[in-house]
C-alpha atoms as a PDB file:
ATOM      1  CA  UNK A   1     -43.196  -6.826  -8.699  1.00  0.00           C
ATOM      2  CA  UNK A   2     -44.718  -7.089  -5.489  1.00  0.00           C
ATOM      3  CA  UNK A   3     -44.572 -11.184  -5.763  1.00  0.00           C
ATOM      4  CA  UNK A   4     -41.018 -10.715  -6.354  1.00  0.00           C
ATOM      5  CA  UNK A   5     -40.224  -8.556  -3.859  1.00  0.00           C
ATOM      6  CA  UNK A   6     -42.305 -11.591  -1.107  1.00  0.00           C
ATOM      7  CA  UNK A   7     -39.456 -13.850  -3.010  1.00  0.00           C
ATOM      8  CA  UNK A   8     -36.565 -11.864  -1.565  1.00  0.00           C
ATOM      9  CA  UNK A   9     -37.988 -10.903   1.846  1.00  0.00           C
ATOM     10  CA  UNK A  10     -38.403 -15.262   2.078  1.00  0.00           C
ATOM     11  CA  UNK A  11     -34.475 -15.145   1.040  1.00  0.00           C
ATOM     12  CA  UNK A  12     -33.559 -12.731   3.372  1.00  0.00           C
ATOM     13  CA  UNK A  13     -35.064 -15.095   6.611  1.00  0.00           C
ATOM     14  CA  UNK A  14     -34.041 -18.306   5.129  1.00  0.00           C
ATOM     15  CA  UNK A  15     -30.184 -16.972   4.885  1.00  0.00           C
ATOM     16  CA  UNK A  16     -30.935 -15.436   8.488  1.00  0.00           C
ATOM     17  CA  UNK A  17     -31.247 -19.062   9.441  1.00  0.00           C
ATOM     18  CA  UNK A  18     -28.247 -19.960   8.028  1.00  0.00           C
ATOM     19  CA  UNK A  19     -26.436 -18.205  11.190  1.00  0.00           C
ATOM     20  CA  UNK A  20     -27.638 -21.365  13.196  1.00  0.00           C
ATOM     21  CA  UNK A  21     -25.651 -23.449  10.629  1.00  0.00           C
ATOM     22  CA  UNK A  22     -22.094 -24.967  11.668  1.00  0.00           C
ATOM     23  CA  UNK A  23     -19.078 -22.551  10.520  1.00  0.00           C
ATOM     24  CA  UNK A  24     -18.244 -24.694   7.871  1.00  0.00           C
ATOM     25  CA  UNK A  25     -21.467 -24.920   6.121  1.00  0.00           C
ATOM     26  CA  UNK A  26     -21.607 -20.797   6.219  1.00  0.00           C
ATOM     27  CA  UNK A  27     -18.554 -20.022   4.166  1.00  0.00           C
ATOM     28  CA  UNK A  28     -17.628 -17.473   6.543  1.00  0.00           C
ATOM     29  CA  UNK A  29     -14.048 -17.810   5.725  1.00  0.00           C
ATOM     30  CA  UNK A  30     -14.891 -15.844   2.423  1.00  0.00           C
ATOM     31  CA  UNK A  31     -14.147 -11.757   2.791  1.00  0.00           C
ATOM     32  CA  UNK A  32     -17.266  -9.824   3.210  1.00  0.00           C
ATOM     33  CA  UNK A  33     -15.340  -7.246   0.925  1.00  0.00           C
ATOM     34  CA  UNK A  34     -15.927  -9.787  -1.713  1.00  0.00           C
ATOM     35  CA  UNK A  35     -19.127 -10.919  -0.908  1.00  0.00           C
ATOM     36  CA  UNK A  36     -20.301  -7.319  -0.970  1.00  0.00           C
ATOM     37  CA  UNK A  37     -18.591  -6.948  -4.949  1.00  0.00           C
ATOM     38  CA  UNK A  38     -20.211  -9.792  -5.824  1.00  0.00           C
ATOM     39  CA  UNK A  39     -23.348  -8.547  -4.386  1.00  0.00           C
ATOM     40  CA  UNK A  40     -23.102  -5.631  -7.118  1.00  0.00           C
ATOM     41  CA  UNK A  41     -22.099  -7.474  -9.513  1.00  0.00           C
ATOM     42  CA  UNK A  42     -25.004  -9.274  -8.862  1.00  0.00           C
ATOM     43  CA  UNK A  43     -27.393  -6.742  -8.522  1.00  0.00           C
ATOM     44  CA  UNK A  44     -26.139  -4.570 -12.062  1.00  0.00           C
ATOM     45  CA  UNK A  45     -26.892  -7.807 -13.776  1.00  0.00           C
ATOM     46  CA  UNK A  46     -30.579  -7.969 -12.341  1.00  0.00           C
ATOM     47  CA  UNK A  47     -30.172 -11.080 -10.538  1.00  0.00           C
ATOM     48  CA  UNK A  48     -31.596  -9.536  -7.283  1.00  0.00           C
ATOM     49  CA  UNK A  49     -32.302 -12.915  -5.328  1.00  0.00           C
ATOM     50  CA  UNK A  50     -28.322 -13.934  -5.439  1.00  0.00           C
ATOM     51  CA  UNK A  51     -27.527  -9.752  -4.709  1.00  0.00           C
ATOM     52  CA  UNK A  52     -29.264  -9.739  -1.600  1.00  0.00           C
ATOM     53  CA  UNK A  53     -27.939 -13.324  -0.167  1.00  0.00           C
ATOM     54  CA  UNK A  54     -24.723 -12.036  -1.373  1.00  0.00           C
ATOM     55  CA  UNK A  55     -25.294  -8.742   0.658  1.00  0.00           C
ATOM     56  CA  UNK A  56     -26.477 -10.218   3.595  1.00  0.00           C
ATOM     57  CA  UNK A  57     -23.706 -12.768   3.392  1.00  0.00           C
ATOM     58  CA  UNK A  58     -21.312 -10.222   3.654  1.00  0.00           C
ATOM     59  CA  UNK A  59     -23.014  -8.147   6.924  1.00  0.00           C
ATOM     60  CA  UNK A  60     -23.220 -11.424   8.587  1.00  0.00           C
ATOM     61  CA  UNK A  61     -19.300 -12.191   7.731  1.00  0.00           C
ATOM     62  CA  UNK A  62     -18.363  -8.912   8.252  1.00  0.00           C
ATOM     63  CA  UNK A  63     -20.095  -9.121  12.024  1.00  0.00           C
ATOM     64  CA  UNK A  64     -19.168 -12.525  13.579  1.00  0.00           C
ATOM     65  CA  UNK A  65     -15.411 -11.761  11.996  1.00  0.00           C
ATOM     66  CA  UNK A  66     -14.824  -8.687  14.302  1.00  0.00           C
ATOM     67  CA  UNK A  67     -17.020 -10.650  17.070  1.00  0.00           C
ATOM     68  CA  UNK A  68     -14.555 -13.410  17.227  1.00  0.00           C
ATOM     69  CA  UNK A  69     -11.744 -10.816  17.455  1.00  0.00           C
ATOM     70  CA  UNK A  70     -14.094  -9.113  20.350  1.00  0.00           C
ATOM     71  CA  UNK A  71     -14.405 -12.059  22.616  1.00  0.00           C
ATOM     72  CA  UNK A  72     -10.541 -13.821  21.880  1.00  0.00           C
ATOM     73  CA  UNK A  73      -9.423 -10.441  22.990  1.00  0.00           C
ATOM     74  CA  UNK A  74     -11.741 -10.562  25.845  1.00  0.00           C
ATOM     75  CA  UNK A  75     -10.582 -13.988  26.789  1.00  0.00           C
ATOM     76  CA  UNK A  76      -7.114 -12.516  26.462  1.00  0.00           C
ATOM     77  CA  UNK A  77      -7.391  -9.788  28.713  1.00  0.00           C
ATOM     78  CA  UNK A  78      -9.140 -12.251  31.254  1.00  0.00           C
ATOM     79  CA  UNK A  79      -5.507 -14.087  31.980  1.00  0.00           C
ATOM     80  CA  UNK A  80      -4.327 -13.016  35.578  1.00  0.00           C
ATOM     81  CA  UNK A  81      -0.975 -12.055  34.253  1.00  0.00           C
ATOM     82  CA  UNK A  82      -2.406  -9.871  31.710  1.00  0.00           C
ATOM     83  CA  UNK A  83      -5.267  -8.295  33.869  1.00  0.00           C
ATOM     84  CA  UNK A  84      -1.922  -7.208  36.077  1.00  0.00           C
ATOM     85  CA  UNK A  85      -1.039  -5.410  33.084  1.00  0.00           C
ATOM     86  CA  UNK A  86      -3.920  -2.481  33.721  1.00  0.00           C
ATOM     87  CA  UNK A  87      -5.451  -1.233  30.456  1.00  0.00           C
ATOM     88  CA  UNK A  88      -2.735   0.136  28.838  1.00  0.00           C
ATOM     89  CA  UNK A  89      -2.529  -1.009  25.357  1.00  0.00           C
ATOM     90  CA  UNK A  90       1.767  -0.367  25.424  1.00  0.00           C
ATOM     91  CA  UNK A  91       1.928  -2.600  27.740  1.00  0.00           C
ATOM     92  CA  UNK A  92      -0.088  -5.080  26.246  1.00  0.00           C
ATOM     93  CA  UNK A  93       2.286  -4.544  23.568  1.00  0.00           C
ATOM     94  CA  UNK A  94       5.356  -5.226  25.142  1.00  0.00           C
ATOM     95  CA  UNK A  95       4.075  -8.376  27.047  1.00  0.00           C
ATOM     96  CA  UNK A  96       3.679  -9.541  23.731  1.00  0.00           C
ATOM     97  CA  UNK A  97       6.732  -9.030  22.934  1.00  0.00           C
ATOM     98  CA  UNK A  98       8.410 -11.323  25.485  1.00  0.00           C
ATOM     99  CA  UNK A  99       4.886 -13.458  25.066  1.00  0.00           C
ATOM    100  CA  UNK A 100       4.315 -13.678  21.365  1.00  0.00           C
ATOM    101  CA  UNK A 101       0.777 -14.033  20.325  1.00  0.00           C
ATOM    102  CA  UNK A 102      -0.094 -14.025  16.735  1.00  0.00           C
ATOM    103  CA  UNK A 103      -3.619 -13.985  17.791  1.00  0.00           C
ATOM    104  CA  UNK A 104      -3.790 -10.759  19.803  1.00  0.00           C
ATOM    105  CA  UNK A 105      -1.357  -8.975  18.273  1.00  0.00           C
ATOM    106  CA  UNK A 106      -3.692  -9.168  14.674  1.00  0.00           C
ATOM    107  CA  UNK A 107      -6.449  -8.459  16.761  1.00  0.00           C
ATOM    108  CA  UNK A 108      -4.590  -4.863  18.231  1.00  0.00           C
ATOM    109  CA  UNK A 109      -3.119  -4.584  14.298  1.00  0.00           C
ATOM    110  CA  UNK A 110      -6.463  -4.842  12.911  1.00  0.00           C
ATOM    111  CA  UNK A 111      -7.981  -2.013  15.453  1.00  0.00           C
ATOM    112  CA  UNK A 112      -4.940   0.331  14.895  1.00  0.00           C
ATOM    113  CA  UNK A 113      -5.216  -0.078  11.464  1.00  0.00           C
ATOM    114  CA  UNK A 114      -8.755   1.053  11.604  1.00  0.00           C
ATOM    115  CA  UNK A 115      -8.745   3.479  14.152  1.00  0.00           C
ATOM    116  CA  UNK A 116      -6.087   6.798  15.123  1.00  0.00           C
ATOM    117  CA  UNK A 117      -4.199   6.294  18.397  1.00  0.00           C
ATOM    118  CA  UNK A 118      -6.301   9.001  19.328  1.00  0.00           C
ATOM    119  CA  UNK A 119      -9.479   7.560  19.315  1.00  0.00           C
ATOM    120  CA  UNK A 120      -7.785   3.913  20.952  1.00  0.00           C
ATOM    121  CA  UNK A 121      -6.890   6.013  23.619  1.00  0.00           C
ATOM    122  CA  UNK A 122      -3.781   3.472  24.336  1.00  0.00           C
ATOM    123  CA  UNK A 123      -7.085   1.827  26.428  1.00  0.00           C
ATOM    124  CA  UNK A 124      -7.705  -2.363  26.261  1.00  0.00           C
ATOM    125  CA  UNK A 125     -11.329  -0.977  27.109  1.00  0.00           C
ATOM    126  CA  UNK A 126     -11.823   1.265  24.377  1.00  0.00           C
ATOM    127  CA  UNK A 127     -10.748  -1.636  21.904  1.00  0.00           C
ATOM    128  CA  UNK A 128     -12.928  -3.791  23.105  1.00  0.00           C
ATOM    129  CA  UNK A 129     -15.597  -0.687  22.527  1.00  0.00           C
ATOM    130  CA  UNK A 130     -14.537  -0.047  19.045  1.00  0.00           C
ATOM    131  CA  UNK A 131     -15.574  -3.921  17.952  1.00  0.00           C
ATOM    132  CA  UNK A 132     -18.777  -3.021  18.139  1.00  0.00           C
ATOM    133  CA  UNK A 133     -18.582  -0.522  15.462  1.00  0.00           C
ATOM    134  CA  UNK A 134     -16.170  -2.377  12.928  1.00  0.00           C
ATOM    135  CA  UNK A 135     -18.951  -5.027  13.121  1.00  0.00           C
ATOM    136  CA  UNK A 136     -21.654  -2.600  11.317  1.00  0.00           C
ATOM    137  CA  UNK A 137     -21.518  -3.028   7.842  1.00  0.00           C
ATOM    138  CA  UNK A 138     -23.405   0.336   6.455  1.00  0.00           C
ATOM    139  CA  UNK A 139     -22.632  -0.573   2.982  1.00  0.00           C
ATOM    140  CA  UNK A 140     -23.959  -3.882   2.916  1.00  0.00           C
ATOM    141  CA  UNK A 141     -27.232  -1.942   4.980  1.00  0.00           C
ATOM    142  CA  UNK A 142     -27.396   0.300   1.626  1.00  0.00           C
ATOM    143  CA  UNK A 143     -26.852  -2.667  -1.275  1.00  0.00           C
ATOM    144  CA  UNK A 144     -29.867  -4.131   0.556  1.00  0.00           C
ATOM    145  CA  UNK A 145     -31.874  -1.044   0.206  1.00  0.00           C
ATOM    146  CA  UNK A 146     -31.318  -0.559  -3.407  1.00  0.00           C
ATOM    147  CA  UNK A 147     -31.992  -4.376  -3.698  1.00  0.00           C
ATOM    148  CA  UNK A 148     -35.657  -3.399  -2.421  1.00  0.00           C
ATOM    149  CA  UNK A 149     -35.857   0.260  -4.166  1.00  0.00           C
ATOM    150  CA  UNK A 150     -35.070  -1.936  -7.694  1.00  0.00           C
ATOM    151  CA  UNK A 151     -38.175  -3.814  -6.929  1.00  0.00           C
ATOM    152  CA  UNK A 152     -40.601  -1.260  -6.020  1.00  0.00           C
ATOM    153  CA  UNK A 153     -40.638  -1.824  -2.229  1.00  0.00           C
ATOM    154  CA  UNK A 154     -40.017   1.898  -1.068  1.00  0.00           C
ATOM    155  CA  UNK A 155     -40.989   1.242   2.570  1.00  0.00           C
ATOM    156  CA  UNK A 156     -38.512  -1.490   2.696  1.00  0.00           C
ATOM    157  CA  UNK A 157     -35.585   0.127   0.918  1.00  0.00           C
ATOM    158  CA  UNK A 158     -35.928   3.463   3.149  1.00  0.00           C
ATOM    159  CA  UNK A 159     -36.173   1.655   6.256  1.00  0.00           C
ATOM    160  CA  UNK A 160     -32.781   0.154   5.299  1.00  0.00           C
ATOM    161  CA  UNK A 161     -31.465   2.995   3.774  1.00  0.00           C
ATOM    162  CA  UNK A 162     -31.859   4.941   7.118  1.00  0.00           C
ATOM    163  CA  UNK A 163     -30.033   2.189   9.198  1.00  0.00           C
ATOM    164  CA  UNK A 164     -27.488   2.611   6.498  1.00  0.00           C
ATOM    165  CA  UNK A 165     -27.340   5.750   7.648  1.00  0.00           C
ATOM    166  CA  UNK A 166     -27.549   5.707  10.968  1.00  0.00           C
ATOM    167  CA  UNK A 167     -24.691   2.880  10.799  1.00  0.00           C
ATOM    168  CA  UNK A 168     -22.579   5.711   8.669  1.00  0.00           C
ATOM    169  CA  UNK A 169     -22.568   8.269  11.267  1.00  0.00           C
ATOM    170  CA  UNK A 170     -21.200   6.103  13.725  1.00  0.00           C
ATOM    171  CA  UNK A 171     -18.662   4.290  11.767  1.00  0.00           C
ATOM    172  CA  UNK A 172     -17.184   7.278   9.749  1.00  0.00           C
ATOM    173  CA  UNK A 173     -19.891  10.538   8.548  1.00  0.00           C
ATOM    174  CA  UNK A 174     -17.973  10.984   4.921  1.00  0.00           C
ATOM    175  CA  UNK A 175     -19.480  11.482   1.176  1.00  0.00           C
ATOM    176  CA  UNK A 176     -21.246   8.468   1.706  1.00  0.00           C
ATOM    177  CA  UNK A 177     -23.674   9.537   3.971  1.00  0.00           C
ATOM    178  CA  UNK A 178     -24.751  12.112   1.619  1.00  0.00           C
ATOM    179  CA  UNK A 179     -25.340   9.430  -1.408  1.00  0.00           C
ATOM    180  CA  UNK A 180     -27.677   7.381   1.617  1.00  0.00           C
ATOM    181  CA  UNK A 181     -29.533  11.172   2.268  1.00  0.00           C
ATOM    182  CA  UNK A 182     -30.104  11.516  -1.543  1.00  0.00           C
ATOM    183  CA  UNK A 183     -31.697   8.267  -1.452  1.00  0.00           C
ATOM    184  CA  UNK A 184     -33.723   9.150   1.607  1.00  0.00           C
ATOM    185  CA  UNK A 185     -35.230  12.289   0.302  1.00  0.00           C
ATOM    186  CA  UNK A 186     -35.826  10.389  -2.693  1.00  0.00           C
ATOM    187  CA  UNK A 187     -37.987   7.874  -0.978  1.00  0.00           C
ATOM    188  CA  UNK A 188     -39.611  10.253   0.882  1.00  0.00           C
ATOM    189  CA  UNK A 189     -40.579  12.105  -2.304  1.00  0.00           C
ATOM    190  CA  UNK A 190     -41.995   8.545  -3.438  1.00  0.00           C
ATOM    191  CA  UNK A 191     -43.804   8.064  -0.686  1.00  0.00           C
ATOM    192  CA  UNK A 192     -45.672  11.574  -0.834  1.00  0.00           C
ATOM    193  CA  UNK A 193     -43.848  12.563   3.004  1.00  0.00           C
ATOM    194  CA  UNK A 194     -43.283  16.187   1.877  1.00  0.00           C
ATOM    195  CA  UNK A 195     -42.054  17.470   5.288  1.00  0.00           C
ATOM    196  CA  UNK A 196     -39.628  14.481   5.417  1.00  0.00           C
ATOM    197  CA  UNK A 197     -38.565  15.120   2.016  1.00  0.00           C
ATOM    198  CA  UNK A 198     -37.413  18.643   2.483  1.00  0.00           C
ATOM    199  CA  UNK A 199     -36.142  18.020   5.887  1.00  0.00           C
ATOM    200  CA  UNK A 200     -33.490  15.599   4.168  1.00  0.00           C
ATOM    201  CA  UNK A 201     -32.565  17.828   1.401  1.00  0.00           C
ATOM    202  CA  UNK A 202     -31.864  20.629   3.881  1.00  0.00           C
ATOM    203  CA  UNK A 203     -29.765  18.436   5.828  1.00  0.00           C
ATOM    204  CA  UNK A 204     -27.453  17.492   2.676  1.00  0.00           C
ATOM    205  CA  UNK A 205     -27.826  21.804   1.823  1.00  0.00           C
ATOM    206  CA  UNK A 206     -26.565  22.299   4.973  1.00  0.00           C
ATOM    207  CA  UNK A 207     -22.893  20.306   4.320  1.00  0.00           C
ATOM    208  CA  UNK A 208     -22.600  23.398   1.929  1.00  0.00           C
ATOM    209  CA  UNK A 209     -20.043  25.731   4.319  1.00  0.00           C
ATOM    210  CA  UNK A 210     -21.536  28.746   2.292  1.00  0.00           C
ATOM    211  CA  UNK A 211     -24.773  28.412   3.632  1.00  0.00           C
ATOM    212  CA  UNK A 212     -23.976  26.491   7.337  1.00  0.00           C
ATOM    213  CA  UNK A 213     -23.341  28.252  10.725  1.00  0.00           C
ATOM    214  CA  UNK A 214     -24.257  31.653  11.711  1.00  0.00           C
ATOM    215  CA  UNK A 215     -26.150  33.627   9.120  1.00  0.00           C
ATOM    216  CA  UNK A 216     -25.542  36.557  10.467  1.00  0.00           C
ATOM    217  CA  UNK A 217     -21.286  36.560   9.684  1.00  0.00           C
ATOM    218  CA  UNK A 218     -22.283  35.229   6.226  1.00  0.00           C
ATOM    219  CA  UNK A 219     -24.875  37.062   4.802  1.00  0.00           C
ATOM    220  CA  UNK A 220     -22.621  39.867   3.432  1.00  0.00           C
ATOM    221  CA  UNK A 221     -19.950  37.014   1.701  1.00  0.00           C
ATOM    222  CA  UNK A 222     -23.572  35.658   0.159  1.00  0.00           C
ATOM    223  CA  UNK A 223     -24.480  39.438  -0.789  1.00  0.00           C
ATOM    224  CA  UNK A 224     -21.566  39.860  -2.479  1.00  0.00           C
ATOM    225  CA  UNK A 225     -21.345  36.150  -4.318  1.00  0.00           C
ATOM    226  CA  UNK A 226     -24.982  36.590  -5.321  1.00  0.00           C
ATOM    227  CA  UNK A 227     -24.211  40.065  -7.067  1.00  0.00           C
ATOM    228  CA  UNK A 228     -21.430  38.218  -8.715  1.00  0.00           C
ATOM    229  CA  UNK A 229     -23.234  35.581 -10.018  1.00  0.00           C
ATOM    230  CA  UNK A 230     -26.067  37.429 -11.546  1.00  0.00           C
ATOM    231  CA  UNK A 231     -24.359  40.535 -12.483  1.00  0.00           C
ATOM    232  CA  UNK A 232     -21.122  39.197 -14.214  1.00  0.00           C
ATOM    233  CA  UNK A 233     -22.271  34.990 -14.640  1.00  0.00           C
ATOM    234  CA  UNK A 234     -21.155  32.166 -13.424  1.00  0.00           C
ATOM    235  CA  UNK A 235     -17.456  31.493 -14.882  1.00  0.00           C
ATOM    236  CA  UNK A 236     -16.581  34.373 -12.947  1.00  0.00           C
ATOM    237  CA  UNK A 237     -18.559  33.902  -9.761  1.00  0.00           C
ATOM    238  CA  UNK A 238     -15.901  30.378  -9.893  1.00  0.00           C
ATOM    239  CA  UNK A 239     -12.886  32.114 -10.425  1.00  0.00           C
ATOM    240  CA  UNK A 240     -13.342  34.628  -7.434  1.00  0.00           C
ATOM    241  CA  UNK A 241     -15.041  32.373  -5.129  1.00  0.00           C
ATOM    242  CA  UNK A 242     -13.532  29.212  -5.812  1.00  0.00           C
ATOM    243  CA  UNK A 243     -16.929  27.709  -4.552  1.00  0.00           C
ATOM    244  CA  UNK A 244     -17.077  24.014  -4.829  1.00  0.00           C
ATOM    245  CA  UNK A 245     -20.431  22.292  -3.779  1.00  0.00           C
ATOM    246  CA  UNK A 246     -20.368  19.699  -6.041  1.00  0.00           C
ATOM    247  CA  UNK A 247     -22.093  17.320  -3.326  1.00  0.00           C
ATOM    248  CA  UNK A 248     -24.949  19.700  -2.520  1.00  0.00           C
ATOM    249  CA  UNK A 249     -25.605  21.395  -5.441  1.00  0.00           C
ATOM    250  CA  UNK A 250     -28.343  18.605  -6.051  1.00  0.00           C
ATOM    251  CA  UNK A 251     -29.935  19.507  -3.141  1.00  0.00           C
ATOM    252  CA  UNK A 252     -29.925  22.895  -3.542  1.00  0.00           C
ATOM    253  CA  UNK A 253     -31.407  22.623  -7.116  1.00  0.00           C
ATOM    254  CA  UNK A 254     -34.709  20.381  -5.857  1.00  0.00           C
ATOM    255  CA  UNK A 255     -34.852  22.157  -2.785  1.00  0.00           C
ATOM    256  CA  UNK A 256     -35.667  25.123  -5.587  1.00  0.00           C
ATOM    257  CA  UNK A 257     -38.351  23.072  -7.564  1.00  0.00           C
ATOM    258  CA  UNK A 258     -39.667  21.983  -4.363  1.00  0.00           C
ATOM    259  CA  UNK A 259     -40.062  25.646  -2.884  1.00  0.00           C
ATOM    260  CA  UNK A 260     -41.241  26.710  -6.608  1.00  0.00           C
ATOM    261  CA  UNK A 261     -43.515  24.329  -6.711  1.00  0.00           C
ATOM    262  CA  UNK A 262     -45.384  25.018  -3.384  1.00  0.00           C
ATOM    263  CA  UNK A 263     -45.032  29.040  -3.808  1.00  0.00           C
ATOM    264  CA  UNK A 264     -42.648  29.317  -1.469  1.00  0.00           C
ATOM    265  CA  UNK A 265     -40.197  31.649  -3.035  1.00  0.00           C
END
């Protein structure tokens, strides 16, 4: 396992070095959507090597796609006509109305597509801004990890399942960043980092509005749910409560073991 795992840390630099390639040679015209599928596909069929080119393949496509979009629309903006234009994304707009560009105007599509006006900010600047974070790939980050968790390479795999993380947070913190904490705590358990381990689990508990925010304004709602649960069961505990923690009831549950298990309960 460990001879493997040499194998696809030797893929991972030699398709690094494929960067220096010419464009043509890299394939980046492919989607890095469809790199990543095949990347699964890949990796539920046990053919790790060609998962984690495929994976890496995609991060790399993914990131010089939206940093060729960065710097046209830099180049763009650099025009004296348009610099006279301020930073006002409308008016960008209009100029390109009387000034079509195909170019810039997929460019602005592309951002507005992945972003609410709210967070553009009608701002050139903030565009510019927001490349950097459609060019993190967390996804492709995870793939990797499990890639390396398959194999038996737990430092590996949780060193790339926290930049997964990390990546998530910024990009969009949804569902998915609890599936990357599960992982985590996993890991951690793996590894024997206790402290680590529970820290992660609390973190997913925590998601759980029930048991979040001041304890104090909650602890009678928790009284009363508790009585519920134990006095009458569980069917109707869900039919007055309506209490849905279907994401951190896992956590919950090995938080239990874990606290059982040490005596601290």
């Amino acid at each position: 396992m460990k001879q493997r795992a040499v194998v696809l840390l030797v893929l991972s630099v030699l398709f690094i070095n494929l960067a220096g390639l010419p464009i043509d040679a890299q394939n980046v015209q492919e989607p890095y959507w469809l790199l990543l599928e095949r990347g699964k596909q890949y990796y539920r069929s046990k053919e790790y090597g060609k998962a984690l080119i495929a994976f890496e393949d995609a991060k790399r496509n993914k990131d010089e796609m939206y940093l060729r979009m960065q710097k046209d629309f830099i180049e763009f903006l650099s025009a004296d006509e348009v610099r006279r234009l301020g930073d006002s994304i409308s008016k960008i707009s209009l100029y390109l109305k009387d000034k079509p560009n195909k170019r810039i105007s997929d460019i602005i599509a592309e951002v507005q597509f992945n972003f609410s006006d709210s967070v553009i900010q009608d701002s050139a600047k903030k565009i510019i801004s927001l490349f950097d974070i459609m060019r993190l790939y967390p996804e492709a980050e995870y793939w990797i990890g499990e890639v390396y968790h398959e194999e038996g390479e737990a430092t590996i795999a949780l060193q790339q399942y926290t930049r997964a993380l990390s990546q998530q947070m910024i990009v969009e913190p949804n569902e998915f960043t609890t599936q990357i904490r599960y992982r985590i705590a996993e890991l951690y358990h793996i590894l024997g980092n206790y402290p680590n381990y529970e820290k992660t689990l609390r973190e997913i508990a925590y998601k759980d509005n029930l048991w979040n925010g001041d304890a104090r304004s909650e602890v009678f709602i928790r009284t009363a749910m508790f009585k519920t649960l134990t006095q009458d069961g569980v069917n109707r505990f869900l039919t007055l409560y309506r209490h849905d923690a279907t994401q951190v009831e896992k956590a919950h549950r090995l938080l239990g073991f874990y606290y059982y298990a040490t005596g601290r309960y």
